[in-house]
N, C-alpha and C. Protein backbone atom coordinates (compact mmCIF):
# COMPACT_ATOMS: atom_id res chain seq x y z
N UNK A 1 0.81 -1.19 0.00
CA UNK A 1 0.00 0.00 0.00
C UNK A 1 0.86 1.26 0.00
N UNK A 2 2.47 1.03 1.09
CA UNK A 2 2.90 2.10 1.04
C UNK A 2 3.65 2.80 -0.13
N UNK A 3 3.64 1.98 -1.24
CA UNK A 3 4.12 1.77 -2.95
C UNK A 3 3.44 2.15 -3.87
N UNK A 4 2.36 1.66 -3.53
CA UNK A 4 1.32 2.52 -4.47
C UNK A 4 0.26 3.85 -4.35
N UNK A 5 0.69 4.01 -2.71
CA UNK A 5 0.10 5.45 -2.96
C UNK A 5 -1.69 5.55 -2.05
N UNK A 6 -1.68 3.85 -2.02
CA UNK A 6 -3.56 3.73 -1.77
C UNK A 6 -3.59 4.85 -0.26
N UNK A 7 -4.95 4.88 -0.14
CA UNK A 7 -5.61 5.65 0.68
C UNK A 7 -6.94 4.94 1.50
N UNK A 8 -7.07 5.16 2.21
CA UNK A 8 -8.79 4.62 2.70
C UNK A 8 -10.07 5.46 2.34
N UNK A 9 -10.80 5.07 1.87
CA UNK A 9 -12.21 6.58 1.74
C UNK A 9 -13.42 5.49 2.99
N UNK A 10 -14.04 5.96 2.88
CA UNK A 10 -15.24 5.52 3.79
C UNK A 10 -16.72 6.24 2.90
N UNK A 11 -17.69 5.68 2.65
CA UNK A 11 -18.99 5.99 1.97
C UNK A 11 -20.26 6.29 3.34
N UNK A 12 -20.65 7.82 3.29
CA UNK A 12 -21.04 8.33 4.40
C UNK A 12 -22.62 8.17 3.80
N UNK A 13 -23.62 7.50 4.68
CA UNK A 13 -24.91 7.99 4.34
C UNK A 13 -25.25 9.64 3.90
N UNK A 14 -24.86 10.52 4.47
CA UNK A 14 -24.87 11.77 3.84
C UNK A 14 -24.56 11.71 2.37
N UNK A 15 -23.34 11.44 2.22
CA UNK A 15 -22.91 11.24 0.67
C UNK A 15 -23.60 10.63 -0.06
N UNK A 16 -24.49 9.81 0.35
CA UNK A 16 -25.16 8.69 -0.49
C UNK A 16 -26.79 9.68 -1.07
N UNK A 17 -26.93 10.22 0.46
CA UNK A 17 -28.38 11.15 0.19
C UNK A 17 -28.20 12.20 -1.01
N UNK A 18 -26.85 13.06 -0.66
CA UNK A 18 -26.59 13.89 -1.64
C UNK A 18 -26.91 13.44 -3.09
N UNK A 19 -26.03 12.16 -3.11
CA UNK A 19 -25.97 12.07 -4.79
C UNK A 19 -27.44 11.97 -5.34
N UNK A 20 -27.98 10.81 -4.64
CA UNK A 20 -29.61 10.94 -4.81
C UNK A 20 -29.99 12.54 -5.10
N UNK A 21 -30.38 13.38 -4.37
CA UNK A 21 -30.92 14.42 -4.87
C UNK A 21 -30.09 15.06 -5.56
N UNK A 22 -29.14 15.12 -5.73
CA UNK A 22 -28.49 15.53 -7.36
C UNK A 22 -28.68 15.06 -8.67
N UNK A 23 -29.07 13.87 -8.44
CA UNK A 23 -29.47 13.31 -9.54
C UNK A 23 -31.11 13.41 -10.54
N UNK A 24 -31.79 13.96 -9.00
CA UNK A 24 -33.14 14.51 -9.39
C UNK A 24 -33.35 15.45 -10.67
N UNK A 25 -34.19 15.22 -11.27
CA UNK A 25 -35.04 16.30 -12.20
C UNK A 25 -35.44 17.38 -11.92
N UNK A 26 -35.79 17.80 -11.00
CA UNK A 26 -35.76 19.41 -9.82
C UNK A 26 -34.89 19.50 -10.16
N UNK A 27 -33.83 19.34 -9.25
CA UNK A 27 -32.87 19.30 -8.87
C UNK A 27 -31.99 20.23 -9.91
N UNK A 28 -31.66 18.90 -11.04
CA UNK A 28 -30.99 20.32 -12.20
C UNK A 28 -31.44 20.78 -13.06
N UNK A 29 -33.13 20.70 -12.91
CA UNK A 29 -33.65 22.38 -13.71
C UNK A 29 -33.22 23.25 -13.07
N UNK A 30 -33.24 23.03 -11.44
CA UNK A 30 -32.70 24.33 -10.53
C UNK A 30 -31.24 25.18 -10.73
N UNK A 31 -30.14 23.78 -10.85
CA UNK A 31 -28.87 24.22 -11.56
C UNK A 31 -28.65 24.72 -12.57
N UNK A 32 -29.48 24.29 -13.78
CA UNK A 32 -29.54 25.41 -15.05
C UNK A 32 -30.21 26.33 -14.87
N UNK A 33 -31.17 26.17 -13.86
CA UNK A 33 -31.86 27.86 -14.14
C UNK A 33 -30.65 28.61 -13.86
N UNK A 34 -30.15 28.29 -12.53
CA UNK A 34 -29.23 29.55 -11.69
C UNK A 34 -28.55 29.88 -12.73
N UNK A 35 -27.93 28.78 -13.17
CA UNK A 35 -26.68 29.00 -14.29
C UNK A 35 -27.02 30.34 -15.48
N UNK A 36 -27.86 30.00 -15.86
CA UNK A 36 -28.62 30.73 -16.65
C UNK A 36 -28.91 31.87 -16.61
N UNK A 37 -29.86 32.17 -15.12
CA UNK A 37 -29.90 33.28 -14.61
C UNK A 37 -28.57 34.02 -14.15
N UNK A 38 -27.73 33.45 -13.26
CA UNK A 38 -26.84 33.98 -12.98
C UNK A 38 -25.82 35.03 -14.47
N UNK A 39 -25.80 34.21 -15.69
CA UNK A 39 -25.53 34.69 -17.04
C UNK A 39 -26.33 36.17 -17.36
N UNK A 40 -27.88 35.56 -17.21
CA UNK A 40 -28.37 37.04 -17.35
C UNK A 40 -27.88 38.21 -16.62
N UNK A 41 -27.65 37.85 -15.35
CA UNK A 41 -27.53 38.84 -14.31
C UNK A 41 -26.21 39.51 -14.92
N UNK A 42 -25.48 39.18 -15.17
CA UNK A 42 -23.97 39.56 -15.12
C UNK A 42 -23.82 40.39 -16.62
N UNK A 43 -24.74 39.63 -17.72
CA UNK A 43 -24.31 40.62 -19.06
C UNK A 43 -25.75 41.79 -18.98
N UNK A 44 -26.42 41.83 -17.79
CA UNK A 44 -27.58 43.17 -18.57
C UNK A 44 -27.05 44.14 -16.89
N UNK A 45 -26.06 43.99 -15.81
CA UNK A 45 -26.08 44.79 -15.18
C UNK A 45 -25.33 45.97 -15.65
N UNK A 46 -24.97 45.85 -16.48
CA UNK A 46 -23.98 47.23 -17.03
C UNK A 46 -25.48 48.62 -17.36
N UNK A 47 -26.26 48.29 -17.16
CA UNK A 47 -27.63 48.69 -17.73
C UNK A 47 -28.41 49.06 -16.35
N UNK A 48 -27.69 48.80 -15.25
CA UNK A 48 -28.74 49.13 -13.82
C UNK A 48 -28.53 50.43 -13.93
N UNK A 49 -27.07 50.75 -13.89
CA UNK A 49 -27.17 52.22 -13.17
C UNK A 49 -27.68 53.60 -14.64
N UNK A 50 -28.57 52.99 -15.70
CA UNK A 50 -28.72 53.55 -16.84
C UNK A 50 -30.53 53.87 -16.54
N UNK A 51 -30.66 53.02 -15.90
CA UNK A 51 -32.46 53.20 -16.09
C UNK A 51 -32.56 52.03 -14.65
N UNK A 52 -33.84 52.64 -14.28
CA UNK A 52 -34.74 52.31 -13.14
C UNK A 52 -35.35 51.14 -13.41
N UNK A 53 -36.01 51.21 -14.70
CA UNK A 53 -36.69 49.67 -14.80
C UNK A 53 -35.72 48.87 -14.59
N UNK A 54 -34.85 48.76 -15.70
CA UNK A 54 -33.47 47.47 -15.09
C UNK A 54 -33.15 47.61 -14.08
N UNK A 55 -32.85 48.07 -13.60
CA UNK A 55 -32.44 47.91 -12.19
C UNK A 55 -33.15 47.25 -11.48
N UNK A 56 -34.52 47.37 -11.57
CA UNK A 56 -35.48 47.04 -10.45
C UNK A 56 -35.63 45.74 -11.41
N UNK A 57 -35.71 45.00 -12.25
CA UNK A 57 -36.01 43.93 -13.06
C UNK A 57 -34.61 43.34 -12.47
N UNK A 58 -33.25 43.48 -13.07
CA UNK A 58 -32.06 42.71 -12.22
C UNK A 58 -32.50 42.65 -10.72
N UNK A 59 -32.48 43.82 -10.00
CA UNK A 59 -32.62 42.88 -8.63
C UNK A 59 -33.92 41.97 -8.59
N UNK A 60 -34.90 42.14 -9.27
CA UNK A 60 -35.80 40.77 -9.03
C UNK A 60 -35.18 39.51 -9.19
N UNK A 61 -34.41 39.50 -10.31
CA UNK A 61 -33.39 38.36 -10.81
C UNK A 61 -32.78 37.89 -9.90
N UNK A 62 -32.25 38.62 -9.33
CA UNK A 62 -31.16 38.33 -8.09
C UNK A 62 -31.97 37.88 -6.87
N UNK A 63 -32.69 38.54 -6.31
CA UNK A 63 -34.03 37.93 -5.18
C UNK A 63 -34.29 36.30 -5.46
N UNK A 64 -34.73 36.25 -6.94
CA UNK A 64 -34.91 34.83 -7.49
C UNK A 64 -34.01 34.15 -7.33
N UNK A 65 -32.50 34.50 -7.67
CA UNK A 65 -31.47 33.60 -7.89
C UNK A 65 -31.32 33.01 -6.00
N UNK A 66 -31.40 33.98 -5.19
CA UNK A 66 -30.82 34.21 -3.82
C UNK A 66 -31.91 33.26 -2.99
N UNK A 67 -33.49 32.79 -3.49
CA UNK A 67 -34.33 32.14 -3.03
C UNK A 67 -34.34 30.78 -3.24
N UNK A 68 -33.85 30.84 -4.97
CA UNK A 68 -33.55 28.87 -5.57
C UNK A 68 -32.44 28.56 -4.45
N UNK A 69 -31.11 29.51 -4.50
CA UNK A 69 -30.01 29.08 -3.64
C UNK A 69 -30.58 28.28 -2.40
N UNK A 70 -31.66 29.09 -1.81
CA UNK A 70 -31.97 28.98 -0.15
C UNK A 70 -32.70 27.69 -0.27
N UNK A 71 -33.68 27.42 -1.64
CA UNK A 71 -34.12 25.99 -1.32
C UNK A 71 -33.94 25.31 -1.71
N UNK A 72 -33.22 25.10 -2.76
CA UNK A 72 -33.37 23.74 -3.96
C UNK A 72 -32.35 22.80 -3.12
């Protein structure tokens, strides 16, 4: 073992739950949305400090993004 380098891992019920709900259909619509959204957010904020509507439309975006975070 001490030749080749091995290691011990151990497989945690936690770990096991995780992968399960990662693997869900929720799950990564939730990851592409963010992804997605997060994209929007970043190429239309150059545009907040230009006008009021965007602004107030990005931070809804962001509220959204900051709520999937909190539950998915």
């Amino acid at each position: 073992m001490l030749k080749l380098g091995w290691t011990t891992a151990a497989i945690v019920p936690e770990l096991a739950r995780e992968i399960r709900t990662q693997n869900t259909d929720n799950y990564r619509a939730n990851i592409c949305w963010l992804e997605t959204l997060t994209g929007i957010i970043e190429t239309q904020q150059i545009y907040a400090h230009m006008n009021n509507d965007a602004r107030q439309i990005i931070n809804e975006w962001i509220d959204e993004r900051a709520m999937i975070r909190l539950f998915r």
